[in-house]
Protein backbone atom coordinates (compact mmCIF):
# COMPACT_ATOMS: atom_id res chain seq x y z
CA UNK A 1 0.00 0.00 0.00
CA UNK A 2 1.27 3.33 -0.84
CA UNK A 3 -0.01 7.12 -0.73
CA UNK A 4 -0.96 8.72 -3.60
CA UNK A 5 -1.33 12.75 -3.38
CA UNK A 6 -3.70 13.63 -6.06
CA UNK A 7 -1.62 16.63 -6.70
CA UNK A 8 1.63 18.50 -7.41
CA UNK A 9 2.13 20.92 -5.00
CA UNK A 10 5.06 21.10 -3.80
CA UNK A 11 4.19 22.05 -0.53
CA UNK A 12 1.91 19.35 -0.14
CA UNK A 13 4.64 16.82 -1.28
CA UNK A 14 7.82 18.51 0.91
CA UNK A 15 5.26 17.95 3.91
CA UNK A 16 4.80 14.46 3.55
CA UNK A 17 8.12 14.01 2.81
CA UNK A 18 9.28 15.75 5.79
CA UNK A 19 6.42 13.62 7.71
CA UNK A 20 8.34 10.04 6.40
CA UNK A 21 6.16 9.21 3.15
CA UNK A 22 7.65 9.30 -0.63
CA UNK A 23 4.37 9.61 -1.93
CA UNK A 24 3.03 8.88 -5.19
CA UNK A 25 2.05 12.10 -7.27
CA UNK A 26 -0.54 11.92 -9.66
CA UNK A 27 -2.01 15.71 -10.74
CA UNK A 28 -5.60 15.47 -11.50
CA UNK A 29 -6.92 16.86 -14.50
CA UNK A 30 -9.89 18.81 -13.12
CA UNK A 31 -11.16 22.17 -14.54
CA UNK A 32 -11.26 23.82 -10.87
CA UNK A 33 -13.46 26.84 -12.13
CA UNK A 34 -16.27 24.56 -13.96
CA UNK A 35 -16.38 22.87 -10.38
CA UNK A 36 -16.42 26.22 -8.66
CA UNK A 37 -19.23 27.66 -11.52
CA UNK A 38 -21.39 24.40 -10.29
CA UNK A 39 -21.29 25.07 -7.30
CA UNK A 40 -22.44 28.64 -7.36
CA UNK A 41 -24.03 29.98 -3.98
CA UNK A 42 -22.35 27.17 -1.92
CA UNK A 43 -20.90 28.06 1.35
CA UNK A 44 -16.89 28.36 1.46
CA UNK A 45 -16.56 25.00 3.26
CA UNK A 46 -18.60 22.85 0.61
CA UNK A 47 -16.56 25.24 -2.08
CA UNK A 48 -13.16 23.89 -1.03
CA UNK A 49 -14.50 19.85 -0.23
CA UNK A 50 -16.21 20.44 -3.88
CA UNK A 51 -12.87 20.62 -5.37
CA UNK A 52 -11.06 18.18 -2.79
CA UNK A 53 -13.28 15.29 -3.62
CA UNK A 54 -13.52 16.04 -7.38
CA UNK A 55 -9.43 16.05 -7.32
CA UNK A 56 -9.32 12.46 -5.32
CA UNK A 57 -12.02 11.02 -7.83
CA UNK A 58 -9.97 11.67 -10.89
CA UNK A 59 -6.94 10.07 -9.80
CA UNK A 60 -8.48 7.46 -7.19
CA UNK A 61 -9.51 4.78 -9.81
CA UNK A 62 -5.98 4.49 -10.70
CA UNK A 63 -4.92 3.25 -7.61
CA UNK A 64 -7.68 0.74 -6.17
CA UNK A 65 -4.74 -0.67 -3.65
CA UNK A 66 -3.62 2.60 -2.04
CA UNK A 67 -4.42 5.50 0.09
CA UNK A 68 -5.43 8.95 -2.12
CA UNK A 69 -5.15 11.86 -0.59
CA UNK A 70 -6.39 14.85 -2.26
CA UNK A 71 -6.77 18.77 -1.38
CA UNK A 72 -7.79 22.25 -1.80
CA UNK A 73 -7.25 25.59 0.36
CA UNK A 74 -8.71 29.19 0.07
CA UNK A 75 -8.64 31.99 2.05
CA UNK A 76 -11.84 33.38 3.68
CA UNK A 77 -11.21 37.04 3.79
CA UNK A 78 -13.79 39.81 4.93
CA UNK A 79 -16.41 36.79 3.43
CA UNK A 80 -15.24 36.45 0.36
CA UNK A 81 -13.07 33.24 -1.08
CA UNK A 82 -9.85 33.85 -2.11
CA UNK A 83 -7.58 31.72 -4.40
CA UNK A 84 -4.52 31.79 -6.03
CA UNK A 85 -3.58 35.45 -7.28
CA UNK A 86 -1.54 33.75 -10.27
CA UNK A 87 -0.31 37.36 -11.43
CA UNK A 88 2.13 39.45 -9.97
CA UNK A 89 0.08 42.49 -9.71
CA UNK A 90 -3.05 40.15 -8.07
CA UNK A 91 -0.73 39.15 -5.49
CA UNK A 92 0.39 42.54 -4.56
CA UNK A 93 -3.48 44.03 -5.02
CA UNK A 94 -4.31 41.21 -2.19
CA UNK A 95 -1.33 41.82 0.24
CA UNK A 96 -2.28 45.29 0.49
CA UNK A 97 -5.92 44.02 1.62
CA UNK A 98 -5.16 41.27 3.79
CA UNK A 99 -2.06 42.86 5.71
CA UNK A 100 -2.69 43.69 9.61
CA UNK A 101 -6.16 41.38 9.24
CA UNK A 102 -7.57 38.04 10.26
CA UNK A 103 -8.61 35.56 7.89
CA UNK A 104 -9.69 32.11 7.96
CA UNK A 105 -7.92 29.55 5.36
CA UNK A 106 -10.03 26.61 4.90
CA UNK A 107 -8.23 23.39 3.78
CA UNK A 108 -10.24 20.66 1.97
CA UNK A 109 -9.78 17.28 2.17
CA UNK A 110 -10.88 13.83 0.79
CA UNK A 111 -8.99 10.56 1.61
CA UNK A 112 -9.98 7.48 -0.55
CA UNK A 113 -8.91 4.31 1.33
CA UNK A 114 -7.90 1.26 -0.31
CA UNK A 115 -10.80 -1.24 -1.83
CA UNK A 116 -9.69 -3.45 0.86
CA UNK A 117 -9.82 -1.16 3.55
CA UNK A 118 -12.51 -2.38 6.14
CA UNK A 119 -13.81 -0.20 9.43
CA UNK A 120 -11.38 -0.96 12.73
CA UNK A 121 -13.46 -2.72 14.88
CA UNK A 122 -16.85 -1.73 13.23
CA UNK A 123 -19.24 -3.41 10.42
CA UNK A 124 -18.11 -4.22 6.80
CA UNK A 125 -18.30 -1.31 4.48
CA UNK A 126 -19.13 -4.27 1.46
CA UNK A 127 -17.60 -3.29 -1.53
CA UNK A 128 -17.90 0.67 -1.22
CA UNK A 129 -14.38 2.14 -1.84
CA UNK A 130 -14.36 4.93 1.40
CA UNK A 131 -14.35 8.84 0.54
CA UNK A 132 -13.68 10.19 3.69
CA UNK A 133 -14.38 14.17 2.86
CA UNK A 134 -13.45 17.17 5.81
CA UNK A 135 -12.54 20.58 6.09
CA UNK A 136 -9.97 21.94 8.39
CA UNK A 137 -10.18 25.41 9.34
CA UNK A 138 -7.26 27.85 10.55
CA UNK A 139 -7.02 31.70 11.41
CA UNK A 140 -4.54 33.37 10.29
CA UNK A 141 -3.43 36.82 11.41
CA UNK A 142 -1.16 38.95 8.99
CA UNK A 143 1.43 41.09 9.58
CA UNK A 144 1.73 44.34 7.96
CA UNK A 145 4.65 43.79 5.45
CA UNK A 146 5.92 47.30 3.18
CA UNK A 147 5.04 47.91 0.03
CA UNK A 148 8.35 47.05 -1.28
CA UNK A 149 8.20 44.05 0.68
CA UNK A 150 5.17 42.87 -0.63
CA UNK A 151 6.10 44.26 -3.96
CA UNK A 152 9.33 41.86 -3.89
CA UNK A 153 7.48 38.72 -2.35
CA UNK A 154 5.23 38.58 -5.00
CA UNK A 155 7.66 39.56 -7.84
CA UNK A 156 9.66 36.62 -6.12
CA UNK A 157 6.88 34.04 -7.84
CA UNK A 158 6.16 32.31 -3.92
CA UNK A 159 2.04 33.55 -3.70
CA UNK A 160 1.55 33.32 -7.51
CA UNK A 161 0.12 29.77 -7.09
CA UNK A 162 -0.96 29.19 -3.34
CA UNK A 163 -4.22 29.90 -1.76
CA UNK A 164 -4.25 33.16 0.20
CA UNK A 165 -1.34 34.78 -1.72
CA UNK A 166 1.31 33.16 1.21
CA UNK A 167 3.12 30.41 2.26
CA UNK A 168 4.05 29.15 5.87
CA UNK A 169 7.31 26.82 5.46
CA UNK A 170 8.88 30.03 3.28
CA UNK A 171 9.35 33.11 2.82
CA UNK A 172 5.82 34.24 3.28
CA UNK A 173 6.46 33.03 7.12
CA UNK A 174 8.02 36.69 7.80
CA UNK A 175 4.51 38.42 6.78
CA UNK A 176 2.32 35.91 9.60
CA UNK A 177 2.47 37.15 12.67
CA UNK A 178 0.22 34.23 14.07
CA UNK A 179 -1.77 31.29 13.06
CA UNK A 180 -4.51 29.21 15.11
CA UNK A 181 -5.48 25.73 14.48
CA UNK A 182 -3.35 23.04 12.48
CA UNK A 183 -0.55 23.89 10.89
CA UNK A 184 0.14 21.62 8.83
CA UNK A 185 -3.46 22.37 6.76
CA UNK A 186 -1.90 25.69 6.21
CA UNK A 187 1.11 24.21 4.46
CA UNK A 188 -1.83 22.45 2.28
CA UNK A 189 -2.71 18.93 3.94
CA UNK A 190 -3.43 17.64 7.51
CA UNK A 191 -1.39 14.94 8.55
CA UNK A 192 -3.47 14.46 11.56
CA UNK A 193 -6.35 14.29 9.67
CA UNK A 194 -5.35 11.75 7.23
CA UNK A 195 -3.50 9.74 10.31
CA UNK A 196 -6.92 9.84 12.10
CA UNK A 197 -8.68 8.80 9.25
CA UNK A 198 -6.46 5.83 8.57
CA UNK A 199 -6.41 4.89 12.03
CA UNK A 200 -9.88 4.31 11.33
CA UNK A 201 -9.81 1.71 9.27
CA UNK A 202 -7.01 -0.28 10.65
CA UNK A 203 -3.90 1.31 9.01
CA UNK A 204 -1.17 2.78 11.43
CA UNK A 205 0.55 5.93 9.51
CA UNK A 206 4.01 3.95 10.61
CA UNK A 207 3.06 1.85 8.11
CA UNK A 208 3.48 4.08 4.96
CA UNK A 209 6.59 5.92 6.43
CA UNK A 210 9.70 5.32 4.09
CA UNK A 211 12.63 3.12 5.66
CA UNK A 212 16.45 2.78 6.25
CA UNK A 213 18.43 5.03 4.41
CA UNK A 214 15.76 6.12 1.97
CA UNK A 215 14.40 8.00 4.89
CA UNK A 216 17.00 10.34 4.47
CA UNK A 217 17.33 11.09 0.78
């Protein structure tokens, strides 16, 4: 059994990495604006579990043996949803709003377990491959960077492409003063989620963890 991260983030990757696991990386091909557009009028948390679950099911059929773990984050700012700036001058427009305020990023999840997979202790799930779909919520307060700091973070290329405009393991970590909640589902993926949800079904997160000197690479 291995995990599969229905995406190529590399944030999402370098934390399971860091957490033991060489996972498997399979990007989905999922339009995530038609998802968004069908989902018109839904709150932010079914927004972000709407494009979670659609990532997993594109890639999940490939891998009827393993664990897929797939994700999506955006920033809940002064109620609106906020995703990835992807220009430049988008990421600078949004530091200039979101600097010295207190959002709420809310990370998406849905775990497909294994075809095998069967409830710890519980009933038989028959022959119903698991979707285990949850959103983690975190506040984040930010700082109150310069212009030309926020002018050279985004010319950098770092917020082009992550939710929020910001990262946590680099250099956007000097522009939040403070998170609360998990922060790991800042960085884009909740290992205690997924290790909870595992645990679940009978599969100890030890189990999936690389070992000897592959560890290491």
């Amino acid at each position: 059994m291995k995990l599969v991260l229905g995406s190529s983030s590399p944030s999402r990757k370098g934390l399971l990495r860091a957490g033991g696991i060489d996972p498997l990386i399979h990007a989905p091909n999922v339009d995530e604006e038609a998802v968004l557009a069908c989902h018109t009028g839904a709150s932010a948390k079914d927004a972000v579990l709407a494009l979670a679950e659609a990532k997993a099911q594109a890639v999940a059929p490939l891998y009827p043996e393993d664990v897929v773990v797939a994700c999506d984050s955006m920033l809940l700012l002064d109620g609106k949803l906020q995703g990835k700036p992807k220009t430049v001058d988008r990421a600078v427009e949004r530091w200039r709003q979101q600097r010295g305020k207190t959002a709420e990023l809310l990370t998406g999840h849905c775990v497909v377990l294994p075809e095998t997979a069967q409830p710890s202790g519980g009933d038989s799930i028959g022959t119903e491959r698991v979707h285990h779909v949850e959103c983690v919520r975190t506040l984040i307060r930010f700082g109150s960077p310069s212009d030309a700091d926020i002018r050279a973070y985004a010319e950098g290329g770092e917020p082009l492409f992550c939710a929020g405009a910001f990262t946590l393991e680099a250099q956007g970590a000097w522009f939040i003063d403070s998170i609360e909640g998990d922060p790991s589902s800042v960085i884009g993926l909740s290992l205690p989620l997924v290790r909870r949800v595992l645990a679940e079904y009978g599969v100890d997160i030890s189990s999936l963890w690389n070992r000897g000197d592959h560890a290491h690479n």
